[in-house]
C-alpha atoms as a PDB file:
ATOM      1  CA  UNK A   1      11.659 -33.890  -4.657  1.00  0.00           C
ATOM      2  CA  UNK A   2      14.200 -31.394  -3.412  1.00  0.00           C
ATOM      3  CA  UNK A   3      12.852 -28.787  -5.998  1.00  0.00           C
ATOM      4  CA  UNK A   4       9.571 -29.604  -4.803  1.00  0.00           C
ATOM      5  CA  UNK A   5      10.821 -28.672  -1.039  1.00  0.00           C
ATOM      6  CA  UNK A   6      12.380 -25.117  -2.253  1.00  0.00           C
ATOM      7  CA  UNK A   7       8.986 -24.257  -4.276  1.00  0.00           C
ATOM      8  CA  UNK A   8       7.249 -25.192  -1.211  1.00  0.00           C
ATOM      9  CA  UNK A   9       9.678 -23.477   1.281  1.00  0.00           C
ATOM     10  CA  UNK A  10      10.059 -20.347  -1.172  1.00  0.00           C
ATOM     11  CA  UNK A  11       5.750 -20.274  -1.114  1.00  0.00           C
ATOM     12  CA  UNK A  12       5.989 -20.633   2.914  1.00  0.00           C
ATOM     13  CA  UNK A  13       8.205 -17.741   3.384  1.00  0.00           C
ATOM     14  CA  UNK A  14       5.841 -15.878   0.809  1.00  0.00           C
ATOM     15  CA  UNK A  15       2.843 -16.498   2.935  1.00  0.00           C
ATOM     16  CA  UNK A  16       4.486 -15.495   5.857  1.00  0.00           C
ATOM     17  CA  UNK A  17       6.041 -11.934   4.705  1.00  0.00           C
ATOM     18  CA  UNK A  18       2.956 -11.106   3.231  1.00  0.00           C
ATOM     19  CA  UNK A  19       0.563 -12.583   6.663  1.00  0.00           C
ATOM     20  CA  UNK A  20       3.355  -9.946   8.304  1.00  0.00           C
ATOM     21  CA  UNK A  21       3.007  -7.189   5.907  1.00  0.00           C
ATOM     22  CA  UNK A  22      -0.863  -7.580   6.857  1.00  0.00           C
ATOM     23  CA  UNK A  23      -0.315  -6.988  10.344  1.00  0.00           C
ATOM     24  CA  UNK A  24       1.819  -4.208   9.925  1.00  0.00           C
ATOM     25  CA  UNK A  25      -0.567  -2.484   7.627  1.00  0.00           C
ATOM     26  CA  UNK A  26      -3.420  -3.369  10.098  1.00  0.00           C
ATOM     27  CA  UNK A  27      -1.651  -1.850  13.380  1.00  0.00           C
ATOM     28  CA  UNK A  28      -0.940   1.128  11.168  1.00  0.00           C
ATOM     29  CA  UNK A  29      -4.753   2.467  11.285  1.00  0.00           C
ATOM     30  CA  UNK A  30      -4.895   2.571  15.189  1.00  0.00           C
ATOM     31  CA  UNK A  31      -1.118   4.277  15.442  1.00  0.00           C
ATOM     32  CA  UNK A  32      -2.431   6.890  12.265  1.00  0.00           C
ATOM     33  CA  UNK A  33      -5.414   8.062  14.150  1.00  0.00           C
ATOM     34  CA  UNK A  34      -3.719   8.153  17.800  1.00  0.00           C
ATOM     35  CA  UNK A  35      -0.681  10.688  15.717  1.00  0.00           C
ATOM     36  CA  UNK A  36      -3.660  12.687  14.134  1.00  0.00           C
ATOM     37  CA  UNK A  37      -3.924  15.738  16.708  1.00  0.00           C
ATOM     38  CA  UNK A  38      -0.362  15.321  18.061  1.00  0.00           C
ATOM     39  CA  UNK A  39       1.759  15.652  15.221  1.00  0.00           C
ATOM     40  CA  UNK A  40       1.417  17.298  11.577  1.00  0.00           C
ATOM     41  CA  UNK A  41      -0.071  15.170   9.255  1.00  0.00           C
ATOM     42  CA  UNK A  42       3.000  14.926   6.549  1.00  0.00           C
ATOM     43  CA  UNK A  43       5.957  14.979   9.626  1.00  0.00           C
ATOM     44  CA  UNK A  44       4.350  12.289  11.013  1.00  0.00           C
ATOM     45  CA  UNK A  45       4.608  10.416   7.178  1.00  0.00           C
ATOM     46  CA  UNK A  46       8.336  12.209   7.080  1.00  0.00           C
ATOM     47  CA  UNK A  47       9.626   9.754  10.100  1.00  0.00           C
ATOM     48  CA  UNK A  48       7.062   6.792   8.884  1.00  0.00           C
ATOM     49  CA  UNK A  49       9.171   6.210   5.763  1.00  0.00           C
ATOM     50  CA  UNK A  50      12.602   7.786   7.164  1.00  0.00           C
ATOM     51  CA  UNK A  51      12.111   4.675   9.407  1.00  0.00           C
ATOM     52  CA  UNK A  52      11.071   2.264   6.858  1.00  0.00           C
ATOM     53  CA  UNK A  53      13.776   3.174   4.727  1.00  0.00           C
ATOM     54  CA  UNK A  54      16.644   2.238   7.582  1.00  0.00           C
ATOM     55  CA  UNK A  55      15.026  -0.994   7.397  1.00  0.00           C
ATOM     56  CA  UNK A  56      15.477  -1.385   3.962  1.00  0.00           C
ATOM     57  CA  UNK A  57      19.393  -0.386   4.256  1.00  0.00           C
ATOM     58  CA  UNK A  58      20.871  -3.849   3.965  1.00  0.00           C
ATOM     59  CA  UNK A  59      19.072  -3.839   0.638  1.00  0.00           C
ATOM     60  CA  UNK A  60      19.292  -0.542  -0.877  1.00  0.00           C
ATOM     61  CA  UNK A  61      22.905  -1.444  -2.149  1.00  0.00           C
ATOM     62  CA  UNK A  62      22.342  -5.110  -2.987  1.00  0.00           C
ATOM     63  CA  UNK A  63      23.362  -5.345  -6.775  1.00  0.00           C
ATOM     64  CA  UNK A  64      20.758  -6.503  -9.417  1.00  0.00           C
ATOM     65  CA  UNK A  65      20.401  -6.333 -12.929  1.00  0.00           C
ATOM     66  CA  UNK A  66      18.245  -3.613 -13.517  1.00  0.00           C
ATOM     67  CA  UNK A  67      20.069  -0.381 -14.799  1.00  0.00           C
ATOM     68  CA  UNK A  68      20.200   2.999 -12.542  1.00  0.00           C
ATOM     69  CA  UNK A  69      18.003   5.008 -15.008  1.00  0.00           C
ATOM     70  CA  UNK A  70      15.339   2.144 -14.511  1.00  0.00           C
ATOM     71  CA  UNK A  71      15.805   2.071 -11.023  1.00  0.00           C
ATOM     72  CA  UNK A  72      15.507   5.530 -10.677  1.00  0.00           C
ATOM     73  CA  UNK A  73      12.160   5.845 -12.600  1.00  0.00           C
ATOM     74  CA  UNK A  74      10.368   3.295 -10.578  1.00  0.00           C
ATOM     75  CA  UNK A  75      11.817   5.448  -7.230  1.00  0.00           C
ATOM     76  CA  UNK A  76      10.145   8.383  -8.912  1.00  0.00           C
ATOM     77  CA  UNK A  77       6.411   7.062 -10.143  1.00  0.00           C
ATOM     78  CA  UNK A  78       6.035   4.730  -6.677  1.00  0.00           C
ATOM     79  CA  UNK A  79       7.033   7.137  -4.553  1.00  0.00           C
ATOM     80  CA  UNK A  80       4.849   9.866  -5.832  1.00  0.00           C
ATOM     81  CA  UNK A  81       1.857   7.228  -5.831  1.00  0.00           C
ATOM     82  CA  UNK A  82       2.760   6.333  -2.493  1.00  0.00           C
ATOM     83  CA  UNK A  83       3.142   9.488  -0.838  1.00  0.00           C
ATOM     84  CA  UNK A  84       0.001  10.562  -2.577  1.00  0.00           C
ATOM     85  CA  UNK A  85      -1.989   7.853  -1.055  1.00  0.00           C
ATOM     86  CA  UNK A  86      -0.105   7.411   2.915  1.00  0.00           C
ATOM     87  CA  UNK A  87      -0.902  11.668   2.484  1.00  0.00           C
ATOM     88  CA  UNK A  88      -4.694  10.901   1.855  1.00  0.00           C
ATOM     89  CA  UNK A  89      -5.057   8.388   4.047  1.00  0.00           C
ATOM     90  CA  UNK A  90      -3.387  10.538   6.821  1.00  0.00           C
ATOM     91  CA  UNK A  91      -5.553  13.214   5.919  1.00  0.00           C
ATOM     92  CA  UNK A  92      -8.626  11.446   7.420  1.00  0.00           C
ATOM     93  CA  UNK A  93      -7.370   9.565  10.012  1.00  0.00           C
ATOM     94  CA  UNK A  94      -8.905  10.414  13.713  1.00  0.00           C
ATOM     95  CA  UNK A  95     -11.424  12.251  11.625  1.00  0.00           C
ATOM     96  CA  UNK A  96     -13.211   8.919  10.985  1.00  0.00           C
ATOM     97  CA  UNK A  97     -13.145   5.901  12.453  1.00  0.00           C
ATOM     98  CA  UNK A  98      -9.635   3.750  12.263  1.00  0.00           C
ATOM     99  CA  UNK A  99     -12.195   0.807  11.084  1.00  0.00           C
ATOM    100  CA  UNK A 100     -13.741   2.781   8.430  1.00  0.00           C
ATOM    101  CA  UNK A 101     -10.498   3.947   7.161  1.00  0.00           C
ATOM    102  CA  UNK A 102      -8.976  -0.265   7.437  1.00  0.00           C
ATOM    103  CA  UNK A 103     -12.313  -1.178   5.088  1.00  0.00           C
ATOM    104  CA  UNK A 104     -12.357   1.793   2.678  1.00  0.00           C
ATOM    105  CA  UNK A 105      -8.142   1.653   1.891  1.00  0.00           C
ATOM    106  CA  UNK A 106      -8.534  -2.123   1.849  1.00  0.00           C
ATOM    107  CA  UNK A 107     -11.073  -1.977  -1.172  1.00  0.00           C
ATOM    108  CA  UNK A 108      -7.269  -2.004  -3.331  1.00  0.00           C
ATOM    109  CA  UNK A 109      -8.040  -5.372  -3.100  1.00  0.00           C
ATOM    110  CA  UNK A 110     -11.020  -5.544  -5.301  1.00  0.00           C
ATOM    111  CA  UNK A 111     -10.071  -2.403  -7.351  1.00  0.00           C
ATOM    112  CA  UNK A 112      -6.800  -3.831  -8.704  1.00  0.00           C
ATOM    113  CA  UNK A 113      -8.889  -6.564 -10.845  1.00  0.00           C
ATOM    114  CA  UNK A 114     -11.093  -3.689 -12.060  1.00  0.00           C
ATOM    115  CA  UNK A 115      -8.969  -1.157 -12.683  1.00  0.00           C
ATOM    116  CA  UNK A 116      -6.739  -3.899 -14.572  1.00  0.00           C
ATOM    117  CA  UNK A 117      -9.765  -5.322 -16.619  1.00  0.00           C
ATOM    118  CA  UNK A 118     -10.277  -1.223 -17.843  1.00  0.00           C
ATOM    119  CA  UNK A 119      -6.510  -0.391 -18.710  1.00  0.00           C
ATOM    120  CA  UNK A 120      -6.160  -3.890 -20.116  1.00  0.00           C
ATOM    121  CA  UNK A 121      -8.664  -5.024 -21.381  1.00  0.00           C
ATOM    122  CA  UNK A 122      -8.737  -8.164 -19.094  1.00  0.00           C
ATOM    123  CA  UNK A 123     -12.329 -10.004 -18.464  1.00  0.00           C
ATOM    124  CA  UNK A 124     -13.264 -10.972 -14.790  1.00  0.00           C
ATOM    125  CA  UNK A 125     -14.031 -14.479 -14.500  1.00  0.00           C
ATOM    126  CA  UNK A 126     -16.808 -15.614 -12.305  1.00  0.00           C
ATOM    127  CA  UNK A 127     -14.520 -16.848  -9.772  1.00  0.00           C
ATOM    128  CA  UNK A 128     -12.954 -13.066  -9.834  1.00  0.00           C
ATOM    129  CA  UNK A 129     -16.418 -11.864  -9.165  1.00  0.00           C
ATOM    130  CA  UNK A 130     -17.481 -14.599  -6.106  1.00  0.00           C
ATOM    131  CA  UNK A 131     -13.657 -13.494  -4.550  1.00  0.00           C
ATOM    132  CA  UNK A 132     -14.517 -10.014  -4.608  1.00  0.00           C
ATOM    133  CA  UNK A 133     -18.142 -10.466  -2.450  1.00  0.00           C
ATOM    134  CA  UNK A 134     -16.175 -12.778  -0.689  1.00  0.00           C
ATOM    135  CA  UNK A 135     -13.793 -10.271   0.071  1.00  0.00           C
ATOM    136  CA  UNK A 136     -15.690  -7.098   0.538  1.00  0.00           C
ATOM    137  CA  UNK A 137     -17.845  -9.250   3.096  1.00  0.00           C
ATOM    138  CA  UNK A 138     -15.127 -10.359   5.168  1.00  0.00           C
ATOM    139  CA  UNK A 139     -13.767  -6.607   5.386  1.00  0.00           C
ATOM    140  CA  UNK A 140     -16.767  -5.452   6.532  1.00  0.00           C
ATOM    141  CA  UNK A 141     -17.165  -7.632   9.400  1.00  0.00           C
ATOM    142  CA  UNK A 142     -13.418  -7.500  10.489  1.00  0.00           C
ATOM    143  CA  UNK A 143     -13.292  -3.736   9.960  1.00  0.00           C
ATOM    144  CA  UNK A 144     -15.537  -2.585  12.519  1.00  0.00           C
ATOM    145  CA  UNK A 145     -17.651  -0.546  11.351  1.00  0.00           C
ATOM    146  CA  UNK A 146     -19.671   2.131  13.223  1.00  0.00           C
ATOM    147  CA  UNK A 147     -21.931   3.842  10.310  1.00  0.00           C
ATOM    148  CA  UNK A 148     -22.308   3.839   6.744  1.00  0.00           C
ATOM    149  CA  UNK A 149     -22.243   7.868   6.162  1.00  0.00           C
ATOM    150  CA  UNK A 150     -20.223   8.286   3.100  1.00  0.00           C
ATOM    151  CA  UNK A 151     -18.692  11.887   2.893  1.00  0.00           C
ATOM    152  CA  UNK A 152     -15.517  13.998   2.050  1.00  0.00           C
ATOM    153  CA  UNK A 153     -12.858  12.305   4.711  1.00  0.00           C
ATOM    154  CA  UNK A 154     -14.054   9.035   3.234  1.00  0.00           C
ATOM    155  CA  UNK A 155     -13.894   9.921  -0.523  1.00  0.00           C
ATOM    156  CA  UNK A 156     -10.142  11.051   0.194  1.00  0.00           C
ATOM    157  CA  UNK A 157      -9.573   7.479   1.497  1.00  0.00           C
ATOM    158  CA  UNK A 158     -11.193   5.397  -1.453  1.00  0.00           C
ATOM    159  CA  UNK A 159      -8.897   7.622  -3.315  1.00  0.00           C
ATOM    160  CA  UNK A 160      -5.912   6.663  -1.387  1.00  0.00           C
ATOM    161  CA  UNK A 161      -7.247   2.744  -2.411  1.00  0.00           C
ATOM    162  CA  UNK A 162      -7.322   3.749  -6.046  1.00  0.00           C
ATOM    163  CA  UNK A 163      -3.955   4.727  -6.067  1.00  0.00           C
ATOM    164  CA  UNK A 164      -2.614   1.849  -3.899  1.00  0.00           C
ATOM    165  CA  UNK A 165      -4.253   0.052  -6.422  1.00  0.00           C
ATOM    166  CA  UNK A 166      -2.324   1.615  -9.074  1.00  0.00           C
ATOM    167  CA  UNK A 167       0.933   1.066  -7.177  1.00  0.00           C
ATOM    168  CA  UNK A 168       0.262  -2.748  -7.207  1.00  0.00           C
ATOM    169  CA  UNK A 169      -0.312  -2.823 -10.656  1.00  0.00           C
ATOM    170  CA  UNK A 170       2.201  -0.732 -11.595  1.00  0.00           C
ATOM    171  CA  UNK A 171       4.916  -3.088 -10.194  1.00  0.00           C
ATOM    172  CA  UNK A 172       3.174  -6.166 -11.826  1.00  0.00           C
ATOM    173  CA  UNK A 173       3.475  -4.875 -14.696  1.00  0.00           C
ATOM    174  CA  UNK A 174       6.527  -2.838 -14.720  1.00  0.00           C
ATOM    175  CA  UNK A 175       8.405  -3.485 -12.014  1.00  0.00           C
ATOM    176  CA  UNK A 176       8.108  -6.960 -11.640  1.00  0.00           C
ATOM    177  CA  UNK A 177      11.469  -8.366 -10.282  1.00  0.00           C
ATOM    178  CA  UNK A 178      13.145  -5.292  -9.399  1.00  0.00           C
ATOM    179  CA  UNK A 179      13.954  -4.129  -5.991  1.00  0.00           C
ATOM    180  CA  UNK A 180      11.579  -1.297  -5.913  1.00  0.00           C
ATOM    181  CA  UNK A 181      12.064  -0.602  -2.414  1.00  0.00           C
ATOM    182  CA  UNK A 182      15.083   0.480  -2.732  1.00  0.00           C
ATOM    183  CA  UNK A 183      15.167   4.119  -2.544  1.00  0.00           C
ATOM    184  CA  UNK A 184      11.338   3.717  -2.895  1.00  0.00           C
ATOM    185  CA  UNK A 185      10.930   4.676   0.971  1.00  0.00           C
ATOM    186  CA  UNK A 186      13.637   7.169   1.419  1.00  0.00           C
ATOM    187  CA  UNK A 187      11.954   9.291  -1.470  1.00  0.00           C
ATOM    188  CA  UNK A 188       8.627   9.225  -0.334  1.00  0.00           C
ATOM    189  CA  UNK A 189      10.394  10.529   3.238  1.00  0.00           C
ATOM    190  CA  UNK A 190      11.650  13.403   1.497  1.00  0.00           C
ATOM    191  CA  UNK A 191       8.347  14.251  -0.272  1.00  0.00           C
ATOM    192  CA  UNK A 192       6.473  14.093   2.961  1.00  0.00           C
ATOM    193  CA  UNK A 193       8.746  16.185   4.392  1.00  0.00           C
ATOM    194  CA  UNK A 194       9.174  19.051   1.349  1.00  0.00           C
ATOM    195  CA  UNK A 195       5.257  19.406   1.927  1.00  0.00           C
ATOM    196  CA  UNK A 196       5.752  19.551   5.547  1.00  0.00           C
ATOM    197  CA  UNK A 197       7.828  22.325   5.798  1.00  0.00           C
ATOM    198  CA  UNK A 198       6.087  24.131   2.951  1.00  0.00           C
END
């Protein structure tokens, strides 16, 4: 019974940090496209993950098993993909709509079983399938969206959901465990801001 409690209470907090994560991500769209105009594109990505990184400071020195070289690689390959896709999806913010750009980056969510089912080899199950029309309905409606042109500034944004994509199943599959966001953040700030000042 009292494993049963810290499953359910481990699940619960879960839920909850992702339901948070969800907001955050959400509120993000709105703040994107009111910095678009006011402040360079890859500064304003420079203080986004300086910041995010001073809230992961309690945790960047927390001990775990994985090795430094380890560590280090995962720093490197997420933070390039990460950069690479917050730079995208900067690119295009307040030059289309902030609900446009929540529904196009949020396709990750239906690309990660694809793109997994291609580099894998894995078949979609029915269920997969209903999820994903499921899904790609709900986003439309909660996404507000004004028109249905498709053109460059939304391209760049599907491919800044390809390659969040390819961040989540890059720690499922090798970084699964680890504290990735360790330095994760703090690299990506450092990217942003090499290309800013270039």
């Amino acid at each position: 019974f009292l494993l049963r409690m810290v499953l359910v209470s481990r699940r619960a907090k879960g839920i909850v940090c992702l339901f948070l994560v969800a907001i955050t991500f959400g509120f993000g769209y709105g703040f994107q496209a009111m910095a678009e105009g006011v402040i360079a594109p890859f500064s304003f990505l420079t203080w986004r993950y300086f910041v995010a990184s001073l809230f992961f400071l309690p945790f960047m020195f927390k001990k775990d098993e994985t090795s430094m070289r380890t560590c280090l690689e995962i720093m490197v390959v997420l933070g390039m993909i990460l950069s690479l896709a917050s730079g995208f999806q900067q690119m295009a913010a307040g030059k289309i709509h902030a609900g446009k750009i929540g529904f196009i980056t949020s396709l990750y969510i239906v690309l990660v079983p694809l793109i997994e089912s291609v580099l894998f080899k894995k078949k979609i199950s029915f269920l997969t399938v209903l999820s994903i029309a499921v899904c790609l309905l709900g986003l439309f409606f909660l996404c507000d969206i004004r028109d249905f042109s498709f053109g460059l500034y939304e391209f760049i944004v599907l491919c800044s959901a390809f390659l969040y994509a390819l961040e989540i199943i890059y720690i499922d599959h090798k970084a699964a465990g680890v504290n990735i966001y360790k330095f994760t953040f703090s690299f990506s700030s450092i990217l942003h801001s090499i290309k800013s000042s270039s």
